[in-house]
PDB file of N, CA and C in Angstrom:
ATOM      1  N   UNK A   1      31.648 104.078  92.357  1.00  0.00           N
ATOM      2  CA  UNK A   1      30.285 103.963  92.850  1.00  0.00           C
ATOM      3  C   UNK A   1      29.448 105.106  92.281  1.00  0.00           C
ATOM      4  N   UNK A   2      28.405 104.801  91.974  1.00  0.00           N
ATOM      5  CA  UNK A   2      27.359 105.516  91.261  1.00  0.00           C
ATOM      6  C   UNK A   2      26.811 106.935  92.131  1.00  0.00           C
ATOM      7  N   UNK A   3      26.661 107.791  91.764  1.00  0.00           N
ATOM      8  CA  UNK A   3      26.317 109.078  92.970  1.00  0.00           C
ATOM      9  C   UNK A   3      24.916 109.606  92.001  1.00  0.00           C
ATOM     10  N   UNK A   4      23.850 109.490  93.108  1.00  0.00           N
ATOM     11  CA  UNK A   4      22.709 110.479  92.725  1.00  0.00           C
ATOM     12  C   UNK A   4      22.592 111.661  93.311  1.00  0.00           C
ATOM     13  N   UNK A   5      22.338 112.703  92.430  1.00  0.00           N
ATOM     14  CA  UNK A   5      22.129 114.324  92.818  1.00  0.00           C
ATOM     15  C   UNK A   5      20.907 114.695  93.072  1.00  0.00           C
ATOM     16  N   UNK A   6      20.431 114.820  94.097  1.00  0.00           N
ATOM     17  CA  UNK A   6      19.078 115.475  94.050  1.00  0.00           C
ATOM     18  C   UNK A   6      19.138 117.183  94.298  1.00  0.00           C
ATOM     19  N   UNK A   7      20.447 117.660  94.785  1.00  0.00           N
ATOM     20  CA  UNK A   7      20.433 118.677  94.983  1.00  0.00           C
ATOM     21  C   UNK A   7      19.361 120.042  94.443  1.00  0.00           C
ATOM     22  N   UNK A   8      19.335 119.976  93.420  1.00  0.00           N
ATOM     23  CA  UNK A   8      18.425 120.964  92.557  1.00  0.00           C
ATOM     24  C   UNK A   8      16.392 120.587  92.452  1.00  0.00           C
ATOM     25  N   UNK A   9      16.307 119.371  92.916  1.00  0.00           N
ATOM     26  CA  UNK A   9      14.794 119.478  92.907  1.00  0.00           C
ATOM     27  C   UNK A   9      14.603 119.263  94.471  1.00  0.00           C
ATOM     28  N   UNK A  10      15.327 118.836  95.577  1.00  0.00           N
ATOM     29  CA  UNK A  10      15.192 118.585  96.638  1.00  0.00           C
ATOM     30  C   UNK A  10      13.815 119.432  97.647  1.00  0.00           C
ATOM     31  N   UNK A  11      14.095 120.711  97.358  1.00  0.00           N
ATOM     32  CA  UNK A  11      12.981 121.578  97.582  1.00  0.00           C
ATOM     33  C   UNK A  11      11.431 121.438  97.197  1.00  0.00           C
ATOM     34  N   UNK A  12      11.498 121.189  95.704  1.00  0.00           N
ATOM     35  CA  UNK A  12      10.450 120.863  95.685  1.00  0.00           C
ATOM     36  C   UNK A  12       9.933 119.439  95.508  1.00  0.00           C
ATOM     37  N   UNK A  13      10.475 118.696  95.834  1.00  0.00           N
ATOM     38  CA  UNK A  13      10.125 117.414  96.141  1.00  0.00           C
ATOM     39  C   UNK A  13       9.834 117.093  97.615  1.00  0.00           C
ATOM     40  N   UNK A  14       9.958 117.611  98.619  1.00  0.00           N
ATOM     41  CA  UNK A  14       9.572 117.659  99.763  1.00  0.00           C
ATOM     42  C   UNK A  14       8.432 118.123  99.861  1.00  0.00           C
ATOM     43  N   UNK A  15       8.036 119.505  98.963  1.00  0.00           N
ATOM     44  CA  UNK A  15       6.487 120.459  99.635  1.00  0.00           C
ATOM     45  C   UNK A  15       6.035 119.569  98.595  1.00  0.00           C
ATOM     46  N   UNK A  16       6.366 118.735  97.355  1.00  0.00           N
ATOM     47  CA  UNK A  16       4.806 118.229  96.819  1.00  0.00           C
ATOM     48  C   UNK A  16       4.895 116.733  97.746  1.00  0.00           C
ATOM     49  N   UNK A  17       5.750 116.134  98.538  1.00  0.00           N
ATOM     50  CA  UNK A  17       5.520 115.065  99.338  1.00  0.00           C
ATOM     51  C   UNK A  17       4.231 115.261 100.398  1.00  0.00           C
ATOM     52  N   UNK A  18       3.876 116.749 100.611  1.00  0.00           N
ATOM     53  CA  UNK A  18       3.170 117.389 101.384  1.00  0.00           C
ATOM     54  C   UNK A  18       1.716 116.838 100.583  1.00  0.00           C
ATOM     55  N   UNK A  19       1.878 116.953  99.875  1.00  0.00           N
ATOM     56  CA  UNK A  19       0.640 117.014  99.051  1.00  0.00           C
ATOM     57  C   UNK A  19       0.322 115.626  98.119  1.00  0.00           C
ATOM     58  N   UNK A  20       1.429 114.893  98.120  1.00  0.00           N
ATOM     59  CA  UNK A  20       1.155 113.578  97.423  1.00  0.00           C
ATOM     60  C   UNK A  20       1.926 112.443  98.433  1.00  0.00           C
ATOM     61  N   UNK A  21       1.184 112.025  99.468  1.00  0.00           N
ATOM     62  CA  UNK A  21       1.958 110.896 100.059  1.00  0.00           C
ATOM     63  C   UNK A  21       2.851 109.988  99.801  1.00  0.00           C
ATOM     64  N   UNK A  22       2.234 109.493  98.546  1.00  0.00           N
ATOM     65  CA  UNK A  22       2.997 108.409  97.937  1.00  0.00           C
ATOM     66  C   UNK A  22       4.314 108.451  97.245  1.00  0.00           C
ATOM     67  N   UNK A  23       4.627 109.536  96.909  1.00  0.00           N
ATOM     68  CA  UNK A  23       5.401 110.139  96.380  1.00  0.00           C
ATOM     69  C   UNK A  23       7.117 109.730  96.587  1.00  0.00           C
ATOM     70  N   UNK A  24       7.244 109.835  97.475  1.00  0.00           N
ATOM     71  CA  UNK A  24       8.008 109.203  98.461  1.00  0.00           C
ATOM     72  C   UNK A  24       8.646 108.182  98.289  1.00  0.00           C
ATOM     73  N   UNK A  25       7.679 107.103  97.797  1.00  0.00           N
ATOM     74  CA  UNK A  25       8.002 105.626  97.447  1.00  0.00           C
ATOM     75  C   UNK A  25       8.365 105.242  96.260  1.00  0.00           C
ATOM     76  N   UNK A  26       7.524 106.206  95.272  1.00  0.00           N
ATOM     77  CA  UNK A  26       7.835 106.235  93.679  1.00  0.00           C
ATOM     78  C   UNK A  26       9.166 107.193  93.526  1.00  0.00           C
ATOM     79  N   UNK A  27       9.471 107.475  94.150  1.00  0.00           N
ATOM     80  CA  UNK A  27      10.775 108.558  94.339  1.00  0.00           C
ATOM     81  C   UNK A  27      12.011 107.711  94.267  1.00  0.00           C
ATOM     82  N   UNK A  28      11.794 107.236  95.197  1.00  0.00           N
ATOM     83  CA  UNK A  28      12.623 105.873  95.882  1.00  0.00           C
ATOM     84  C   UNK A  28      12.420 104.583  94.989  1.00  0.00           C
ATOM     85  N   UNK A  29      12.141 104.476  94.091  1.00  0.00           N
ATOM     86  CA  UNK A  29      11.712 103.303  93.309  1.00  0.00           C
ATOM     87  C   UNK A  29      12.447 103.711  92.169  1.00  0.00           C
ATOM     88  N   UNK A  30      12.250 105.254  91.641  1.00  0.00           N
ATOM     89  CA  UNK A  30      12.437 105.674  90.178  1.00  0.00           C
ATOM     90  C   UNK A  30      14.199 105.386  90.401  1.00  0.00           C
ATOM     91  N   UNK A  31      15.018 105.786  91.889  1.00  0.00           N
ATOM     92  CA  UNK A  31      16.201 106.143  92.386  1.00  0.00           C
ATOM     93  C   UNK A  31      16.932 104.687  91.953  1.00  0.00           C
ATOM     94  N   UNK A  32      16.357 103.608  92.293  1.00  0.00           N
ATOM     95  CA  UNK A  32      16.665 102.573  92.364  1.00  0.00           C
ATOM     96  C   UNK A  32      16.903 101.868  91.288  1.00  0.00           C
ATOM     97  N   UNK A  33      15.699 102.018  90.272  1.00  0.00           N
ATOM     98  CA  UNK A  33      15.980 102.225  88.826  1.00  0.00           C
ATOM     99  C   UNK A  33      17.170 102.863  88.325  1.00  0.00           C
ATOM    100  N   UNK A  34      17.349 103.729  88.609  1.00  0.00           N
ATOM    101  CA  UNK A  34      18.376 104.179  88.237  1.00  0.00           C
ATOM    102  C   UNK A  34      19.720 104.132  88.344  1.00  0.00           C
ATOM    103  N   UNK A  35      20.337 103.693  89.559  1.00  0.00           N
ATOM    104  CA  UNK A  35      20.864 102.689  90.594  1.00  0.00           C
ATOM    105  C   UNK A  35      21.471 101.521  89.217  1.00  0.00           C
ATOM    106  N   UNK A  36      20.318 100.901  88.599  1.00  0.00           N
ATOM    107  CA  UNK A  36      20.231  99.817  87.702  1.00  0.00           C
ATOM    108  C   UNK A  36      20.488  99.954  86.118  1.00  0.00           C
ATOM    109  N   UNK A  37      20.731 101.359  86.426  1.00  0.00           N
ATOM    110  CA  UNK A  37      20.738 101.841  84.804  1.00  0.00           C
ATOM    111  C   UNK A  37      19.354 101.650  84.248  1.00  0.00           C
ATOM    112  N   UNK A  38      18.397 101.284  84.773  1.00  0.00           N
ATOM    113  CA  UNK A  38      16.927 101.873  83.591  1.00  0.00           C
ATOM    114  C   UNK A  38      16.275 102.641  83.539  1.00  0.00           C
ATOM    115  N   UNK A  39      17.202 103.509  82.777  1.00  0.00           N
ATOM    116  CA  UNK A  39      16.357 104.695  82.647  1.00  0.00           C
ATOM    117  C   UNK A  39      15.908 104.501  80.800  1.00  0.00           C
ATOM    118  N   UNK A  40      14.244 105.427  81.062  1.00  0.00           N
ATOM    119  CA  UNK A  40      13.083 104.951  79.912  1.00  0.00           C
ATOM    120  C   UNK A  40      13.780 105.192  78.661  1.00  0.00           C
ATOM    121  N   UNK A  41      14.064 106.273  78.710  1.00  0.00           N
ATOM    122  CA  UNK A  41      14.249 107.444  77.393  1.00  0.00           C
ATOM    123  C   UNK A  41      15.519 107.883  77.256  1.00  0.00           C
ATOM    124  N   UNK A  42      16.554 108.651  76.076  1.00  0.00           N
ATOM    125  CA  UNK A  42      16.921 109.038  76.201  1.00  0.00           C
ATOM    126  C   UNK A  42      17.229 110.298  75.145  1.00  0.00           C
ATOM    127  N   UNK A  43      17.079 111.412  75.418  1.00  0.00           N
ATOM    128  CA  UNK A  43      16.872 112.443  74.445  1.00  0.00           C
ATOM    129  C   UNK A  43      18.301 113.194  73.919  1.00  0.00           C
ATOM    130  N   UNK A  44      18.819 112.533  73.004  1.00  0.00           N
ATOM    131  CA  UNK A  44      20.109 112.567  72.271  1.00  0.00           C
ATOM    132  C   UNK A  44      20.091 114.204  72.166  1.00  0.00           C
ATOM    133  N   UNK A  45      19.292 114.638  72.147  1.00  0.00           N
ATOM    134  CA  UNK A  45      19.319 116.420  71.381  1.00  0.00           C
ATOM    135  C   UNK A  45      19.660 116.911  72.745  1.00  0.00           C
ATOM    136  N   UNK A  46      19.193 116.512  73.731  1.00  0.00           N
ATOM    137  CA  UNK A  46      19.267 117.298  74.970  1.00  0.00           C
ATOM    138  C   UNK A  46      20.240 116.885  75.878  1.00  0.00           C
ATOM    139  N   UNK A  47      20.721 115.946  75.512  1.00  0.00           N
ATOM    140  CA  UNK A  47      21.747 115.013  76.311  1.00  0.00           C
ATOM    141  C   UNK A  47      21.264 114.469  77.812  1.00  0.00           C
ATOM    142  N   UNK A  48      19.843 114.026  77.682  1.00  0.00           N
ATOM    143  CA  UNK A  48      19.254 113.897  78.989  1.00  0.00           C
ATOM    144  C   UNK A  48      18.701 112.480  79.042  1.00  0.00           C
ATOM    145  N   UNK A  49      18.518 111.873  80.214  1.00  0.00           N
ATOM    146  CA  UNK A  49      17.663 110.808  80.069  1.00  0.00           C
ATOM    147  C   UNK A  49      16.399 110.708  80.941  1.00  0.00           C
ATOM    148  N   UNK A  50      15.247 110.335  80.630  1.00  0.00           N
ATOM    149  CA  UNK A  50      14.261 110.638  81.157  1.00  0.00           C
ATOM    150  C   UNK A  50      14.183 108.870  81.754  1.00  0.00           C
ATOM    151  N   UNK A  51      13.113 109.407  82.944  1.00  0.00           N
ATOM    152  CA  UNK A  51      12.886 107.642  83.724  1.00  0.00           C
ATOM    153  C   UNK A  51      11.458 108.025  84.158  1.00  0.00           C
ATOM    154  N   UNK A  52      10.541 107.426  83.890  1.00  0.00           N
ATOM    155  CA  UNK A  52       8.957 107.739  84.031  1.00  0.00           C
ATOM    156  C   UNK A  52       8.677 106.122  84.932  1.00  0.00           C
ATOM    157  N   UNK A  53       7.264 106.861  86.283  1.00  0.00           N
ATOM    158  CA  UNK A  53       6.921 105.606  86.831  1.00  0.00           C
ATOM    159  C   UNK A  53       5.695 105.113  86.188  1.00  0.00           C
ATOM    160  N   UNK A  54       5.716 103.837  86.312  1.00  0.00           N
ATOM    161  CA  UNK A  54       4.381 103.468  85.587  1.00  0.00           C
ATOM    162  C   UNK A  54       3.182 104.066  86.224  1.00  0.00           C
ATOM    163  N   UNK A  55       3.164 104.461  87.650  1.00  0.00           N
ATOM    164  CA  UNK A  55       1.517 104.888  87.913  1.00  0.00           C
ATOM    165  C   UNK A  55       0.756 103.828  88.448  1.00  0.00           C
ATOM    166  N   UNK A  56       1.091 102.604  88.233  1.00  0.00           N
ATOM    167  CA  UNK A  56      -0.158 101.577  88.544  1.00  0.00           C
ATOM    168  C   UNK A  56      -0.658 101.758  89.645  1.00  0.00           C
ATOM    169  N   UNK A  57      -0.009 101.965  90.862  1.00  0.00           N
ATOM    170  CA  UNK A  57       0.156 101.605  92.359  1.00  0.00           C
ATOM    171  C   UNK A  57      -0.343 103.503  93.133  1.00  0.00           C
ATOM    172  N   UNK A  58      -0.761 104.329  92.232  1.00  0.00           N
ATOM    173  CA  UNK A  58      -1.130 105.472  92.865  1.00  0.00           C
ATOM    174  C   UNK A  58      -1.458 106.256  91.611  1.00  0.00           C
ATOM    175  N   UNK A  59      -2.080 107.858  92.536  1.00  0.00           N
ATOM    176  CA  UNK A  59      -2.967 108.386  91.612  1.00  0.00           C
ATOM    177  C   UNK A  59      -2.033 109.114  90.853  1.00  0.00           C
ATOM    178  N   UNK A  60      -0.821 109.426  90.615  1.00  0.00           N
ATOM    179  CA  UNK A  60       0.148 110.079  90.087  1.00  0.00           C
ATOM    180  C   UNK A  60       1.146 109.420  89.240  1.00  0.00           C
ATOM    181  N   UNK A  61       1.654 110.101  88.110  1.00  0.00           N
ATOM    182  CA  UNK A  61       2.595 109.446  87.328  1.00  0.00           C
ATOM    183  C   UNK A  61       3.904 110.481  87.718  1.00  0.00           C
ATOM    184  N   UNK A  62       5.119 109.855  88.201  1.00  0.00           N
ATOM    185  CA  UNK A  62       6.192 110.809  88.000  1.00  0.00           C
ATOM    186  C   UNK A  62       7.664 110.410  86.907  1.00  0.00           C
ATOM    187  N   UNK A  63       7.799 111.498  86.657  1.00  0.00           N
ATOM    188  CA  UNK A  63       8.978 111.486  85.647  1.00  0.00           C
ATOM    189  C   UNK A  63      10.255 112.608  86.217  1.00  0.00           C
ATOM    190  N   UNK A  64      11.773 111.610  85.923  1.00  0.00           N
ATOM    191  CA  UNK A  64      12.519 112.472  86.034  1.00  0.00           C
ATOM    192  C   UNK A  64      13.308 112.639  85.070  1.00  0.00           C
ATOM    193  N   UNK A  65      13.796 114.320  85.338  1.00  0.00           N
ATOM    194  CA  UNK A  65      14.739 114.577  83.751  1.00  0.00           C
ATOM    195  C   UNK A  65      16.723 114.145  84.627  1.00  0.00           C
ATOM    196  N   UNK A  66      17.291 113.289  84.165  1.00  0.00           N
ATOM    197  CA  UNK A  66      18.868 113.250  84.162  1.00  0.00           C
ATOM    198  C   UNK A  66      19.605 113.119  83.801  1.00  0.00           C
ATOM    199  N   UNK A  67      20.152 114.353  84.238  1.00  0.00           N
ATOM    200  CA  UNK A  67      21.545 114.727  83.149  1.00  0.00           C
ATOM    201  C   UNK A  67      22.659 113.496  83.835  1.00  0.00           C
ATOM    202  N   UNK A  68      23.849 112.854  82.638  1.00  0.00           N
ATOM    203  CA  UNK A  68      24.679 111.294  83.607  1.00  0.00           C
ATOM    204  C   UNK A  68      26.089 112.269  83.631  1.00  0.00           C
ATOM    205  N   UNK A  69      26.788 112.376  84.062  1.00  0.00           N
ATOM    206  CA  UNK A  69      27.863 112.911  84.268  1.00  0.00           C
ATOM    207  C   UNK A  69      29.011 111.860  83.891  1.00  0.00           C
ATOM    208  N   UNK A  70      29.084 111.187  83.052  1.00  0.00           N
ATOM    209  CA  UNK A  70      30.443 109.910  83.064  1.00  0.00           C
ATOM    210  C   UNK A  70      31.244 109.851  83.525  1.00  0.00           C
ATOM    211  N   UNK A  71      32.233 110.796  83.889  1.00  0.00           N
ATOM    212  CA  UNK A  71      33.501 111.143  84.483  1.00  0.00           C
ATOM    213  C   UNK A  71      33.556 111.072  85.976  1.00  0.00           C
ATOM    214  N   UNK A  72      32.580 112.269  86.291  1.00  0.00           N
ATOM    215  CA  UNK A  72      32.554 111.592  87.606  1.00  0.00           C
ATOM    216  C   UNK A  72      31.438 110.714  88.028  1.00  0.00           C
ATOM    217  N   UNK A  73      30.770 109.931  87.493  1.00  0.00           N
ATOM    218  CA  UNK A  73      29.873 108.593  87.596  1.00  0.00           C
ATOM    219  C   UNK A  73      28.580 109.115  88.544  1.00  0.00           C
ATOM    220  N   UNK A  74      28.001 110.590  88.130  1.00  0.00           N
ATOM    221  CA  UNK A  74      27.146 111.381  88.849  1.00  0.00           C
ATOM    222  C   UNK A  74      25.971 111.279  87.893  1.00  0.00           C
ATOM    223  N   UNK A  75      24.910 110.844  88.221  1.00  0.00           N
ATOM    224  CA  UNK A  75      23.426 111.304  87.789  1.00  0.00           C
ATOM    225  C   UNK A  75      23.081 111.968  88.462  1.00  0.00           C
ATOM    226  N   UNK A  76      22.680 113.064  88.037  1.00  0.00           N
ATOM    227  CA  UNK A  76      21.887 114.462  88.435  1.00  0.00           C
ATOM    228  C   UNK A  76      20.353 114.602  88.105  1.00  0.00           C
ATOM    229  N   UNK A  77      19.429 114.629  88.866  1.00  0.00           N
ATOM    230  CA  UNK A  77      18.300 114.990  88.542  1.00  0.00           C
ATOM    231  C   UNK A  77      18.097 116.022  88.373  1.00  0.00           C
ATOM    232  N   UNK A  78      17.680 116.981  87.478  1.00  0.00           N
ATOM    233  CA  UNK A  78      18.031 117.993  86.927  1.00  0.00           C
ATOM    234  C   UNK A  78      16.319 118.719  86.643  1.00  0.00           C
ATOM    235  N   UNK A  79      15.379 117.745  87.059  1.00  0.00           N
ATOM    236  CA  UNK A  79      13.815 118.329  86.873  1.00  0.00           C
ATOM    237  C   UNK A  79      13.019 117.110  87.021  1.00  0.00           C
ATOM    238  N   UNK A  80      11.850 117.660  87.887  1.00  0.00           N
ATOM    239  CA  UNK A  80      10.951 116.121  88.267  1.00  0.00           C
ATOM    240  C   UNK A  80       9.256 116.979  87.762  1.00  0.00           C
ATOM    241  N   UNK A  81       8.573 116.165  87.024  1.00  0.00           N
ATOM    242  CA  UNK A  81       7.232 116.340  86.746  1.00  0.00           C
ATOM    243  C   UNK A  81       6.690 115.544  87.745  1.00  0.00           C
ATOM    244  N   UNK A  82       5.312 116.140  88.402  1.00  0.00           N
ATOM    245  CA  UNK A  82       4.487 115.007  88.281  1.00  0.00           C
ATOM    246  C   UNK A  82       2.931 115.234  88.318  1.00  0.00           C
ATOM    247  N   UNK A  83       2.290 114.233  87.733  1.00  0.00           N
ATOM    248  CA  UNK A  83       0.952 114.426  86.671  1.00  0.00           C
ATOM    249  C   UNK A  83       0.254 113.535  87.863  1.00  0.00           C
ATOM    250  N   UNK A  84      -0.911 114.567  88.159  1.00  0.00           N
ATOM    251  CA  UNK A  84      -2.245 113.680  88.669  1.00  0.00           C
ATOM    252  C   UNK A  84      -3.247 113.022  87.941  1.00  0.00           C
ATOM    253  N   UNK A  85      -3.273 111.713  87.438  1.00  0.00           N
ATOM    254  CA  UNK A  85      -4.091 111.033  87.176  1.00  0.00           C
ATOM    255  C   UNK A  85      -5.384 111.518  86.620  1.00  0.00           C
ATOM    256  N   UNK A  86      -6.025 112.011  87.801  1.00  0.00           N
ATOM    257  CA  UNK A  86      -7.351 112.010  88.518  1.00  0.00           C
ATOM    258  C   UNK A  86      -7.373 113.615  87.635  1.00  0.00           C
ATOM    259  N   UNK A  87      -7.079 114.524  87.520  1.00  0.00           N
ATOM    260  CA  UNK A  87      -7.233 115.740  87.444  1.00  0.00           C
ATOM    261  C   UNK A  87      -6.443 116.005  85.943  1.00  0.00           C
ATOM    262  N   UNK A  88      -5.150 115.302  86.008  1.00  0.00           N
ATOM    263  CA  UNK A  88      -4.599 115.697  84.677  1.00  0.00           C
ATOM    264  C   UNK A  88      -3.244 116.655  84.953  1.00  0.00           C
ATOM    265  N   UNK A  89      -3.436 117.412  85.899  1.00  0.00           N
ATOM    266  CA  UNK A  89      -2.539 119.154  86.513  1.00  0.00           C
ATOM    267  C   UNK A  89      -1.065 118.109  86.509  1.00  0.00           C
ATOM    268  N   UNK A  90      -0.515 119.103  85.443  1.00  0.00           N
ATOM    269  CA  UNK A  90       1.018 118.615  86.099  1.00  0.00           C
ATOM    270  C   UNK A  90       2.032 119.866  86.610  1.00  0.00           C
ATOM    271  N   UNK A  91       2.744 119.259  87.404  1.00  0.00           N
ATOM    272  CA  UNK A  91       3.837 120.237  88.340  1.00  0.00           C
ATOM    273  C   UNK A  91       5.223 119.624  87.711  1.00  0.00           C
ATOM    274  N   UNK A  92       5.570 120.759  87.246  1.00  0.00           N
ATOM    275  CA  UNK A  92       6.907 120.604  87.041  1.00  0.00           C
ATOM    276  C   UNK A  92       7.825 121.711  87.768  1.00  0.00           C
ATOM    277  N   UNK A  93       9.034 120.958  87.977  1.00  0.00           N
ATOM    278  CA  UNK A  93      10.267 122.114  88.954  1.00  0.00           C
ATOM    279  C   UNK A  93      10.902 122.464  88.492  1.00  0.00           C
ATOM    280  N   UNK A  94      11.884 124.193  88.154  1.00  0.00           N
ATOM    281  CA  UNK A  94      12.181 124.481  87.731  1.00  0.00           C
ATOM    282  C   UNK A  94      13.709 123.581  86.608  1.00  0.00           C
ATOM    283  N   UNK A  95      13.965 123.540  85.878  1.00  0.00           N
ATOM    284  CA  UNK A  95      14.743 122.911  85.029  1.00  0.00           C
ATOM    285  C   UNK A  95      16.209 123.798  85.780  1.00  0.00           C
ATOM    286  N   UNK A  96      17.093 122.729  86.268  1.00  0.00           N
ATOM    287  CA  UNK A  96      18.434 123.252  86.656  1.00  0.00           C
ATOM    288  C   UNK A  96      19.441 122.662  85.438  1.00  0.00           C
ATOM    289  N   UNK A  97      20.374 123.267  84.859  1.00  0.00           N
ATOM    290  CA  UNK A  97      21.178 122.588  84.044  1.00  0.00           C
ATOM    291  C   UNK A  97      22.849 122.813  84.401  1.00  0.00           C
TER     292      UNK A  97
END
């Protein structure tokens, strides 16, 4: 069975839930995706795969960086951006590797 890690952005994915309601849902959407194996990107140099939300449905676009663990069948989120629309400002969390 597939295991997601949030351990390392957990923190700050809660205080920007503070600040972006929706967040929450696209969180839970990107998870699920992933769940499914679709994730967007994958950056061979970095050994990472990136999964970006489309945005349609709110004022924010989020993207996560994850590292896949094969062995033990662990995706790790390892860094979450996310870009306000409306303003442009993006927040990114510190990169755990």
């Amino acid at each position: 069975m597939l295991e997601i890690d949030t351990r390392d952005i957990d923190y700050f994915l809660e205080e920007k839930k503070k600040i972006y309601p929706q967040l929450n849902d696209i969180f839970n959407a990107l998870c699920w995706r992933m769940y499914r194996s679709k994730e967007t990107y994958y950056n061979d140099k970095l050994d990472v795969y990136i999964i970006k939300s489309d945005g349609s449905n709110s004022n924010i676009f989020v993207s996560l960086v994850i590292k896949y663990d094969k062995i033990k069948n662990v995706k790790k989120i390892i860094c979450i951006m996310i870009e306000n629309k409306t303003t442009g400002k993006r927040e990114i969390s510190k990169i755990k590797k």
